[in-house]
Protein backbone atom coordinates (compact mmCIF):
# COMPACT_ATOMS: atom_id res chain seq x y z
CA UNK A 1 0.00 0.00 0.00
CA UNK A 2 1.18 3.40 -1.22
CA UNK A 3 1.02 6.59 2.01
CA UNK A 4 -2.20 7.69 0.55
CA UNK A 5 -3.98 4.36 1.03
CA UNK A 6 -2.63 3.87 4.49
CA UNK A 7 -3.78 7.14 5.60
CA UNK A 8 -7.39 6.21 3.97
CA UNK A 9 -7.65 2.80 5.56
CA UNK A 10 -7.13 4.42 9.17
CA UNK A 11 -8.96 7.15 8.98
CA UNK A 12 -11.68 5.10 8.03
CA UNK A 13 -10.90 3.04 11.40
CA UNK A 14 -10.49 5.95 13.90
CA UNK A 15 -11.56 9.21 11.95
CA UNK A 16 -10.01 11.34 9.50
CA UNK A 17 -9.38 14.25 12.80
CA UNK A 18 -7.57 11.33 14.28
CA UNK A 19 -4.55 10.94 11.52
CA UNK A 20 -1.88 13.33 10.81
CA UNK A 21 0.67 13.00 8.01
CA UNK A 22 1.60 17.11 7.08
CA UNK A 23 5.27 17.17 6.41
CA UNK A 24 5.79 19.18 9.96
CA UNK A 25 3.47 16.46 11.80
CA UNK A 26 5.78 13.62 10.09
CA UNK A 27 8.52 15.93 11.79
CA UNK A 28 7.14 16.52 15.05
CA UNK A 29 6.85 12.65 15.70
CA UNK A 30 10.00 12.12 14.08
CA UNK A 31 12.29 12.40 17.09
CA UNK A 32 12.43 11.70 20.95
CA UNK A 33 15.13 13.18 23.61
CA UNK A 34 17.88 10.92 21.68
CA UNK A 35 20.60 12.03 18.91
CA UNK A 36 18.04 10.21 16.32
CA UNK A 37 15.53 11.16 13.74
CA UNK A 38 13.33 9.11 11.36
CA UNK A 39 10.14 10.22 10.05
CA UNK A 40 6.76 8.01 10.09
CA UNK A 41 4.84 7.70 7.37
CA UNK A 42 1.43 9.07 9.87
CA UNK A 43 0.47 9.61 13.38
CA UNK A 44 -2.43 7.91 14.85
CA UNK A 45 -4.18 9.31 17.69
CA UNK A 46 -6.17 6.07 19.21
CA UNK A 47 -8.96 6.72 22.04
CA UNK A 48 -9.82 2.98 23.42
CA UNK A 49 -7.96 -0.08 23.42
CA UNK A 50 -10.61 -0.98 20.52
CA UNK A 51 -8.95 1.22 18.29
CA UNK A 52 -5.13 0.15 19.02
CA UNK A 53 -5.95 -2.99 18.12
CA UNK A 54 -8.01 -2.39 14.95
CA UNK A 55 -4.66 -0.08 13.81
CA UNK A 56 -2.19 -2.55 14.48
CA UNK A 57 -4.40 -5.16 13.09
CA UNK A 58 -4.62 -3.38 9.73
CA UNK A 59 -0.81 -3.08 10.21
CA UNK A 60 -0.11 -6.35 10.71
CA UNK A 61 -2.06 -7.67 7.66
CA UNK A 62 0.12 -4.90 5.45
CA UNK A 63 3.44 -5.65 7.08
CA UNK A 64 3.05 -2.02 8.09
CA UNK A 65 5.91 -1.23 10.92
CA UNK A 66 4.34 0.46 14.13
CA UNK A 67 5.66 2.33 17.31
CA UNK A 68 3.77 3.14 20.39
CA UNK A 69 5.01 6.89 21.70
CA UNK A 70 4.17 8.81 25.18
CA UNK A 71 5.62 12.32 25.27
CA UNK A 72 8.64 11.56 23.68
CA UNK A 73 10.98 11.96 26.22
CA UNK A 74 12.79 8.71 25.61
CA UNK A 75 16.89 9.21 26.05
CA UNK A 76 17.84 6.31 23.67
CA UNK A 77 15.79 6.83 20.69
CA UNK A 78 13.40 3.84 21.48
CA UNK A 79 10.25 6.26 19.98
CA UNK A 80 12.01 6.90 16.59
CA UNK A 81 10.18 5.50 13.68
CA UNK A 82 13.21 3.95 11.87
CA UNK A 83 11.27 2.66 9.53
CA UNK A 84 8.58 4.82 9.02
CA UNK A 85 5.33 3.64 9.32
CA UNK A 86 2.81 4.65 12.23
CA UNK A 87 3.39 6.12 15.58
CA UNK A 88 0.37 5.12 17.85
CA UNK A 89 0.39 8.47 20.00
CA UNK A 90 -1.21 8.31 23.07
CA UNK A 91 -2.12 11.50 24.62
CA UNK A 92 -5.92 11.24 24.23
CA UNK A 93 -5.84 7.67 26.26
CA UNK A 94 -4.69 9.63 29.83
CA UNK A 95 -7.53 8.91 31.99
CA UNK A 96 -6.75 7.23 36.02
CA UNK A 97 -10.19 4.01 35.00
CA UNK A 98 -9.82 3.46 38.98
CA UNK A 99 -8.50 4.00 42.24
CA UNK A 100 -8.56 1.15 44.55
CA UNK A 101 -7.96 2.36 48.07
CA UNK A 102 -8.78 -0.81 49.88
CA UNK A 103 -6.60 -3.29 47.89
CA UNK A 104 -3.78 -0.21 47.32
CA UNK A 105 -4.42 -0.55 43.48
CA UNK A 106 -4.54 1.96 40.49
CA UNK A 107 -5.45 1.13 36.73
CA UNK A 108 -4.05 3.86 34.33
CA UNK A 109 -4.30 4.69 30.64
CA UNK A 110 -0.67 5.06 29.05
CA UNK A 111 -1.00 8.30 28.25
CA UNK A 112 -1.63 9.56 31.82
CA UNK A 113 1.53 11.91 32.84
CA UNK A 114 3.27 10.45 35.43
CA UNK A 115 3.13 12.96 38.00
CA UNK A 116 -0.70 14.40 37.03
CA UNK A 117 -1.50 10.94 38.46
CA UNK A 118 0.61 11.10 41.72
CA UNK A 119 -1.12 14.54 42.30
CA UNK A 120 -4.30 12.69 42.33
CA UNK A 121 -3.46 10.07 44.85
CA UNK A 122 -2.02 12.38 46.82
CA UNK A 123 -5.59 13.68 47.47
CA UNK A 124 -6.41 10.05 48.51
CA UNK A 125 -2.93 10.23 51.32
CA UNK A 126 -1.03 7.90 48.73
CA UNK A 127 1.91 7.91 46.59
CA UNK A 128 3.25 5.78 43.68
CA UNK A 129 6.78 5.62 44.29
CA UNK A 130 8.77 5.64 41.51
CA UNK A 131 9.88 9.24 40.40
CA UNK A 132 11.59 9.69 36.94
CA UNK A 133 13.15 13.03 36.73
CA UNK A 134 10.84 13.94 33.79
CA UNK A 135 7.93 13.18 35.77
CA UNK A 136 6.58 16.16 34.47
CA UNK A 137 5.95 15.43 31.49
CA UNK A 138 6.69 11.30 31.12
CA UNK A 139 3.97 9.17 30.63
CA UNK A 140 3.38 5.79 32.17
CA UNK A 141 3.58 3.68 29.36
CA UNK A 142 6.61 5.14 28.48
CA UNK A 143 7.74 4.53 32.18
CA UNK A 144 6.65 0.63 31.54
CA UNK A 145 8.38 0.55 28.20
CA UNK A 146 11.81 1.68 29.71
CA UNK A 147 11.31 0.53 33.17
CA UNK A 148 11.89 3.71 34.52
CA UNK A 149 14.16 4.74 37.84
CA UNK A 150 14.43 7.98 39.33
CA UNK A 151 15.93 9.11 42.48
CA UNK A 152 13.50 7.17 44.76
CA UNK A 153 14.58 3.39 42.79
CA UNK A 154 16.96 3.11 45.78
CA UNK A 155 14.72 2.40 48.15
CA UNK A 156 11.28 1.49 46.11
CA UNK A 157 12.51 -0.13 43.46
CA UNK A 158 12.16 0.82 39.42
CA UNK A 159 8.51 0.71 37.07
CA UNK A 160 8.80 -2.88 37.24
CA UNK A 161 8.55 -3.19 41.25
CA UNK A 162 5.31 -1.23 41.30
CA UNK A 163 3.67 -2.70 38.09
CA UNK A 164 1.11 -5.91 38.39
CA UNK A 165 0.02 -6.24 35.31
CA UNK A 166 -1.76 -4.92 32.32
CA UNK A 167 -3.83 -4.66 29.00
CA UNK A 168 -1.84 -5.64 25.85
CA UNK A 169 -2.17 -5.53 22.07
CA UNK A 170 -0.56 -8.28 20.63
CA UNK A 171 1.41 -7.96 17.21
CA UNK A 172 -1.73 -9.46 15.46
CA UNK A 173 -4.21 -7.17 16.99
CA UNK A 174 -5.41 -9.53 20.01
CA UNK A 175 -6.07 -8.06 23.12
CA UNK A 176 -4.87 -10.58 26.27
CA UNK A 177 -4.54 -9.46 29.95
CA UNK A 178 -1.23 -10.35 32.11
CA UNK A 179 -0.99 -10.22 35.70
CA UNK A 180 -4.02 -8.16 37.36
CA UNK A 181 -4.46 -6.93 40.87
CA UNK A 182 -4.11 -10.13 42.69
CA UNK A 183 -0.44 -11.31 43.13
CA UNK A 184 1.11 -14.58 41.84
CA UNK A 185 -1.02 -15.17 38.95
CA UNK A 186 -0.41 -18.98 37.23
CA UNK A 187 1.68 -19.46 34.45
CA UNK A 188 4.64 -17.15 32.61
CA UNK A 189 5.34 -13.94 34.26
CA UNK A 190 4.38 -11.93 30.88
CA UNK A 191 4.07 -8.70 32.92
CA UNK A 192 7.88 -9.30 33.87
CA UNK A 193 8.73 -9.79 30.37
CA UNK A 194 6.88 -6.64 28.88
CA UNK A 195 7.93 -4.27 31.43
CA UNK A 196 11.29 -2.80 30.30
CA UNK A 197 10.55 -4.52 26.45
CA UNK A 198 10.74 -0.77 24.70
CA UNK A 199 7.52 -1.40 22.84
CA UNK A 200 9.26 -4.68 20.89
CA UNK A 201 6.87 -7.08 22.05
CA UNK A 202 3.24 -5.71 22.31
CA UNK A 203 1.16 -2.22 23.29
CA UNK A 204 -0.06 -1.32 26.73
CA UNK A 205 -3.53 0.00 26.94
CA UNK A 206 -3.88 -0.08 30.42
CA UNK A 207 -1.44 -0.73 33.26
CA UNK A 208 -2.37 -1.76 37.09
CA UNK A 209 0.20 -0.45 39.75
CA UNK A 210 0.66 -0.42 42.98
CA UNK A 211 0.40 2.28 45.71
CA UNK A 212 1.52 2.85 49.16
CA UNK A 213 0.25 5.33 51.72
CA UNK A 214 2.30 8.26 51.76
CA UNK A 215 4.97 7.79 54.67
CA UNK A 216 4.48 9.73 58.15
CA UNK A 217 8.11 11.67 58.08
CA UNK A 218 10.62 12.44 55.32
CA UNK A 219 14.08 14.37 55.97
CA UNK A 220 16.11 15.68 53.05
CA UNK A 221 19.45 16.77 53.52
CA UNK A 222 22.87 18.25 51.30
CA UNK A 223 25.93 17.70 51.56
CA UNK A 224 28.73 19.66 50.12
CA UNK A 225 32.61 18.49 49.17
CA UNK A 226 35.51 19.63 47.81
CA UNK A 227 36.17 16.27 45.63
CA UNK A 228 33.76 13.78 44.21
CA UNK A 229 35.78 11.09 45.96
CA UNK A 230 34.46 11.96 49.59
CA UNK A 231 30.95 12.23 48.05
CA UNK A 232 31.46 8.71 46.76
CA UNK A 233 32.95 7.29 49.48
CA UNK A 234 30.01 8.84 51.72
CA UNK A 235 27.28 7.09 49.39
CA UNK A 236 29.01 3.83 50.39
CA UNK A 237 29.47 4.54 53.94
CA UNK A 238 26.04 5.16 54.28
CA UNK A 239 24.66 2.08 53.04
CA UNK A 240 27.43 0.32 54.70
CA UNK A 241 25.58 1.70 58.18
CA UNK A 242 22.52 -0.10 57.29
CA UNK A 243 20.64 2.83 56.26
CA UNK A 244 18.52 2.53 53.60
CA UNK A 245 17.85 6.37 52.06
CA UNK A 246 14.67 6.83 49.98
CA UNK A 247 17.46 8.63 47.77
CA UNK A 248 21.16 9.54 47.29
CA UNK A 249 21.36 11.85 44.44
CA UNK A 250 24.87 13.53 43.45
CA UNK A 251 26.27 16.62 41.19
CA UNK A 252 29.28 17.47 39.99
CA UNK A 253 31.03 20.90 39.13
CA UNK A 254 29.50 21.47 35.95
CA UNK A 255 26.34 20.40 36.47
CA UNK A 256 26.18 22.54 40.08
CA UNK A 257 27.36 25.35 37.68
CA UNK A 258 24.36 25.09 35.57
CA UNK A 259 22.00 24.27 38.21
CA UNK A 260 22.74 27.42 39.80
CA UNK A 261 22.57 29.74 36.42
CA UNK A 262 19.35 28.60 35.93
CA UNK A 263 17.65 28.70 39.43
CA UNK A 264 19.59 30.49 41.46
CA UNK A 265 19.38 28.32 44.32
CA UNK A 266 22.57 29.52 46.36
CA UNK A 267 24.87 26.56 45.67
CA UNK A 268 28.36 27.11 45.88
CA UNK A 269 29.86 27.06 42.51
CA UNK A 270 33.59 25.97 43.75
CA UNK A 271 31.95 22.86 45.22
CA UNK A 272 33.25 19.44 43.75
CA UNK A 273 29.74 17.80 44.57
CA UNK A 274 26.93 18.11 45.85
CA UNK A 275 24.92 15.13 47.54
CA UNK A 276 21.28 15.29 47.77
CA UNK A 277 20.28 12.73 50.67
CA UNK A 278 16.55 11.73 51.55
CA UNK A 279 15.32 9.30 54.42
CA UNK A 280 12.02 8.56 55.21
CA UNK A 281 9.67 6.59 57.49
CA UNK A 282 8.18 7.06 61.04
CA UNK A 283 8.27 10.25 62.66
CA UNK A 284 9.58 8.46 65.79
CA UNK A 285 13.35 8.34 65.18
CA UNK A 286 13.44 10.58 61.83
CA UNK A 287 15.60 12.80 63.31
CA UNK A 288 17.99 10.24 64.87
CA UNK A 289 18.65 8.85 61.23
CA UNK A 290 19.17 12.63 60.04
CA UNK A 291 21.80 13.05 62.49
CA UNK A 292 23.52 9.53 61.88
CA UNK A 293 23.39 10.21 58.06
CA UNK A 294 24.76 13.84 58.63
CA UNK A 295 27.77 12.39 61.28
CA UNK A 296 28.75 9.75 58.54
CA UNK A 297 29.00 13.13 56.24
CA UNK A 298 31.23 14.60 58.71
CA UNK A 299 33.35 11.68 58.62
CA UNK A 300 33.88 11.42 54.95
CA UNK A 301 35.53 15.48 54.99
CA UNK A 302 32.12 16.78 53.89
CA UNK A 303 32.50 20.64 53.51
CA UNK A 304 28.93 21.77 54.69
CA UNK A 305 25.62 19.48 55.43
CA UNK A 306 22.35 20.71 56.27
CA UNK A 307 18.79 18.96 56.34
CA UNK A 308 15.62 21.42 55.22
CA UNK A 309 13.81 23.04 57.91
CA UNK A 310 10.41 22.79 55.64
CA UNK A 311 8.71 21.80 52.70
CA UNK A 312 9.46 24.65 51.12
CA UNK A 313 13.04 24.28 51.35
CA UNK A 314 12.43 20.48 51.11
CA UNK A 315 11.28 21.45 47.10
CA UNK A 316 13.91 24.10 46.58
CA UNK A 317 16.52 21.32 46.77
CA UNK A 318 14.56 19.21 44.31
CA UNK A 319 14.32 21.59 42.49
CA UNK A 320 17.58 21.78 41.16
CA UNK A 321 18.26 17.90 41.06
CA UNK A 322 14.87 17.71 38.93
CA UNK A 323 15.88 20.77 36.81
CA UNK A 324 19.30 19.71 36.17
CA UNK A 325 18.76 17.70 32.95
CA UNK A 326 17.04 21.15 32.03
CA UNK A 327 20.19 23.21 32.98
CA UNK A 328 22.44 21.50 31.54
CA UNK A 329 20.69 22.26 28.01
CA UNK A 330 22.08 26.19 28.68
CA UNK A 331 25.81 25.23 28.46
CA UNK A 332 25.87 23.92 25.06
CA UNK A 333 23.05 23.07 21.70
CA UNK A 334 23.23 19.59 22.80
CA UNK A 335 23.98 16.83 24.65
CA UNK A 336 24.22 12.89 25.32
CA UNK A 337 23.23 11.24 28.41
CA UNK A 338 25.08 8.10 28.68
CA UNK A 339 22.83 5.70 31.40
CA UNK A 340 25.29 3.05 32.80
CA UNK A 341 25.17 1.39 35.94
CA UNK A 342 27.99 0.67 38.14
CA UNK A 343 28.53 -1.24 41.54
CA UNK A 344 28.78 1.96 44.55
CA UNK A 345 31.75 1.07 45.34
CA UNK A 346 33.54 1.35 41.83
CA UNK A 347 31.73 5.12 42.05
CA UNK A 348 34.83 7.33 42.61
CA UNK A 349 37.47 5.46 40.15
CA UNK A 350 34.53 5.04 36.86
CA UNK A 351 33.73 8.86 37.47
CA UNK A 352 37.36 9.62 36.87
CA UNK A 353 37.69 7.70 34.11
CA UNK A 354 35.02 9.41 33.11
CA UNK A 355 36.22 12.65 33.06
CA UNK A 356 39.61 11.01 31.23
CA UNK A 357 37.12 9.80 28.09
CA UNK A 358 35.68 13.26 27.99
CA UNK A 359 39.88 14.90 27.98
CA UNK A 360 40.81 11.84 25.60
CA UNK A 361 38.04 13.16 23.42
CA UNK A 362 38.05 17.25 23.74
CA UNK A 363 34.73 16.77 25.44
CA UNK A 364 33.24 18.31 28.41
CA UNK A 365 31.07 16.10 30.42
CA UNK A 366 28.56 16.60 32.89
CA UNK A 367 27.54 14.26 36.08
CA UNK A 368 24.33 13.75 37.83
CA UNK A 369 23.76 10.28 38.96
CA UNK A 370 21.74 8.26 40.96
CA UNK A 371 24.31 7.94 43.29
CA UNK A 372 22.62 5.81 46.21
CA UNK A 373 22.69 2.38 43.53
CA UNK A 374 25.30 3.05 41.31
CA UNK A 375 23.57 4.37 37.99
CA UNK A 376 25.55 7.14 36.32
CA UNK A 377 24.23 10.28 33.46
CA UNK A 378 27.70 11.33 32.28
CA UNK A 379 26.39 14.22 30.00
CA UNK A 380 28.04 14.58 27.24
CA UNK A 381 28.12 18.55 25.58
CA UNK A 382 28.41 19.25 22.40
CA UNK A 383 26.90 21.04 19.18
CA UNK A 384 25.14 18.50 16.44
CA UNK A 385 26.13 21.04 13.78
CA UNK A 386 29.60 20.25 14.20
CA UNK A 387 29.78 16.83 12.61
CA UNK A 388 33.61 15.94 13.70
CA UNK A 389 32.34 16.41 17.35
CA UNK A 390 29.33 14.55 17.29
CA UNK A 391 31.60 11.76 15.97
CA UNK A 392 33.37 11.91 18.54
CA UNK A 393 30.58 12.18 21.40
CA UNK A 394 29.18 8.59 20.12
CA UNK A 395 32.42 7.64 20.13
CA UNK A 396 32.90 8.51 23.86
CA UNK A 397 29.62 7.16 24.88
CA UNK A 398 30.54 3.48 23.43
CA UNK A 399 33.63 3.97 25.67
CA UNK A 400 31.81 4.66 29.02
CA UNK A 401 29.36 2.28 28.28
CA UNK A 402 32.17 -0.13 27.73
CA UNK A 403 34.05 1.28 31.11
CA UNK A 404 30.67 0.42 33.22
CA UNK A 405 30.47 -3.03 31.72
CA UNK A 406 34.46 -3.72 32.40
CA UNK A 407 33.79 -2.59 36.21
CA UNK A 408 30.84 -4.94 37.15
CA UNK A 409 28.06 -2.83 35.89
CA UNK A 410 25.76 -2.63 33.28
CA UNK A 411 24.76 -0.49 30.05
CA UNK A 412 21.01 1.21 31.22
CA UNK A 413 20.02 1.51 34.15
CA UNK A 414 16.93 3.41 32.99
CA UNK A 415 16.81 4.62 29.85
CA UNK A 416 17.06 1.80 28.00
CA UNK A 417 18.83 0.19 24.88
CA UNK A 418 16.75 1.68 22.56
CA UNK A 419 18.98 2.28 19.15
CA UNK A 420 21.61 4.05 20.24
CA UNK A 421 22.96 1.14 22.74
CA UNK A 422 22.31 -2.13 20.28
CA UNK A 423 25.96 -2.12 19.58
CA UNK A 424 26.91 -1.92 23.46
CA UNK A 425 25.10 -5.36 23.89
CA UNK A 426 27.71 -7.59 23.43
CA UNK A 427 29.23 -5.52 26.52
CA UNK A 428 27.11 -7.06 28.74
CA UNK A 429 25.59 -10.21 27.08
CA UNK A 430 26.85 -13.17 25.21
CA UNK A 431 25.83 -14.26 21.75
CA UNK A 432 23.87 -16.95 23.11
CA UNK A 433 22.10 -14.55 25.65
CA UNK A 434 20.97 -11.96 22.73
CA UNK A 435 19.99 -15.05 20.36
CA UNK A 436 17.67 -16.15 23.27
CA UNK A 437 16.16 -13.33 23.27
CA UNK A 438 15.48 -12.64 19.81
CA UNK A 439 13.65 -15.60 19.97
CA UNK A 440 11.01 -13.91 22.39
CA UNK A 441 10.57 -11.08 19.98
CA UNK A 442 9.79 -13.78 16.86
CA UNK A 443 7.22 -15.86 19.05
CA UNK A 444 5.83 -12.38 20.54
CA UNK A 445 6.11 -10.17 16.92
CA UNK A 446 7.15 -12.78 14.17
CA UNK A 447 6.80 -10.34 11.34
CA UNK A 448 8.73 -7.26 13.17
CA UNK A 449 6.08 -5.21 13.44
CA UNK A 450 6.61 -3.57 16.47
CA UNK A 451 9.36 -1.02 17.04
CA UNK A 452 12.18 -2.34 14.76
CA UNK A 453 15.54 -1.77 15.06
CA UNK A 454 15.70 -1.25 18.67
CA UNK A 455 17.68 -3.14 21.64
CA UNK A 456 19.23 -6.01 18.84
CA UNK A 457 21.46 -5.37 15.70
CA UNK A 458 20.41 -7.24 12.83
């Protein structure tokens, strides 16, 4: 089928108003947070899980390639048509279809924003825990797609933790259900498999997670050093302890630098690091842990620690952790977050290698990490004009994916593979371990329809 036909065929499925294909809409839908761009052939804007399954039925029958897409925020290009052929966008399917108070339960469209629906439980006195940064604006099936972190992953866990099961649109158009509200359902663990599958082996239409009532007492705390070592070494000395934090975020230099330019938020720009430390719980004892986290600062040459008084000043440090991705974006046209994850204690000597890729390569390079369990943004600055550089950003970013995987870690901790990390597979997995898994995507999508070219080379 020629573009024209397609675009007939599915508007007469979900309405002409519901299909874009103008040269700037191909555009617009062309490209996610990552370095990559491919056009689709149209956008589809679905309404029910009816619909989804009637489009990707149609597509199926064609051999027509289709891609699921939130908001677009993914970091690895894992929303890029690469092939063209529809992106199933899902911003009209955002409704919350129930809260379940009494069984701690919440069934969600994927094209709810992340944090619109946290602002709705926390009407009800509950929280879902996990946090992405761009919580603002993420969606959750994007957040089930990549298996999303955030600072709060140290204690709670990632998407997967939190998610029980869901609605899904095979490659073929059939609608099953995995997992559901009650736990240890018989048979596979499908919802396992799918969370964290970058839209390779089926769409989510609906998604049933877990909440928690939100805790009694929360202290956040910073801690400021004069080298990233002490920082490090504190992360591990607190967990050594037997404190669990709900979060250990760090900074470096560069990224304090920005942070401050953009929200003038009184950090001192000569600082090494900064740690961002958050404990939560009981009320009883809260402030005993504060002062036990803070003393294990003290012993690890911190410059200056101090816990918020308030909420106020509670957000005002989150603020600039949150914003710093945002920051960052001031220093230079562009840049490429590199998402590996490292044991804690290999922290201080993978940061300064690090910082030798970026010298090796004429780079400057930016950190803001998860610090608490090991999972590292290097940020890598450059301008995509400038083709030589851009060569050699991808270049670096192989490397520190490379350096993770040679210290005991791993290439995503959050982001995902996507298609800018296929080649940094074989970092991390054997032949036989990525030939296994090909053969889930044939028996889930035996005629590639969904999402190709992402997570395996060819």
């Amino acid at each position: 089928m020629n573009r024209k036909e397609i675009v007939e065929e599915l508007s007469k499925i979900v309405g002409k108003e519901n299909v874009l294909f103008s040269e700037m809409q191909k555009r617009l839908f062309g490209y996610d947070a990552s370095l990559y761009r491919a056009n689709p052939d149209c956008i589809v804007l679905p309404s029910s899980t009816e619909d989804v399954s009637r489009v990707v039925a149609f597509a199926y029958k064609h051999g027509i390639r289709v891609v699921a897409r939130g908001a677009g925020t993914n970091l690895s290009g894992g929303s890029v048509p690469s092939q063209g052929g529809i992106v199933l966008q899902f911003s009209r399917m955002n409704d919350i279809l129930e809260i379940d108070i009494e069984n701690q339960r919440v069934v969600v469209e994927p094209g709810i924003v992340t944090l619109d629906m946290k602002n709705v439980l926390a009407g009800y006195g509950y929280i879902y825990q996990p946090d992405p940064a761009s919580e603002k604006v993420t969606t959750l099936g994007g957040n089930f797609a990549e298996n999303s972190g955030g600072p709060h992953c140290l204690k709670y866990g990632v998407t997967g933790n939190h998610v029980l099961g869901a609605e899904v649109v095979l490659a073929n158009g059939d609608v099953v259900e995995v997992g559901g509200k009650a736990l240890d359902n018989p048979g596979y663990d499908l919802t396992g498999l799918l969370v964290g599958s970058e839209g390779t082996l089926g769409i989510i239409t609906k998604i049933t997670l877990r909440i928690v009532p939100k805790g009694e007492a929360v202290k956040t705390m910073m801690a400021i050093y004069n080298t990233l070592e002490d920082g490090g070494n504190t992360v591990s000395d607190i967990i050594a302890d037997g404190i669990v934090p709900a979060t250990l975020e760090m900074m470096d230099n560069l990224t304090i630098k920005a942070v401050e330019g953009a929200f003038n938020l009184g950090l001192p720009l000569d600082a090494a690091a900064i740690l961002l430390i958050e404990v939560d719980g009981l009320t009883d004892g809260m402030e005993r842990l504060a002062e036990r986290v803070m003393e294990i600062c003290r012993k690890n040459n911190v410059r200056e620690v101090k816990a918020a008084k308030d909420e106020a000043e509670r957000a005002k440090l989150w603020a600039g952790r949150k914003g710093a991705f945002g920051a960052i974006g001031k220093l230079r046209p562009n840049y490429l977050v590199c998402d590996g994850t490292v044991p804690r204690t290999e922290l201080s000597v993978v940061l300064s290698k690090v910082m030798e890729i970026g010298k090796q390569y004429d780079l400057a390079i930016a950190n803001v990490f998860h610090a608490g369990d090991g999972n590292l943004h290097p940020l890598i600055l450059f301008d995509e004009r400038d083709k030589d550089e851009l060569d050699r950003v991808h270049k670096a970013g192989m490397d520190i994916l490379k350096l993770c995987a040679d210290h005991g870690g791993t290439i995503s901790g959050e982001h995902g593979i996507g298609t800018e990390k296929m080649d940094a597979m074989s970092f991390v997995l054997s032949p036989a371990d990525i030939a296994a898994m090909k053969k889930v995507k044939k028996a889930f999508d035996p005629e590639g329809v969904f999402n190709p070219d992402k997570i395996f080379s060819n």
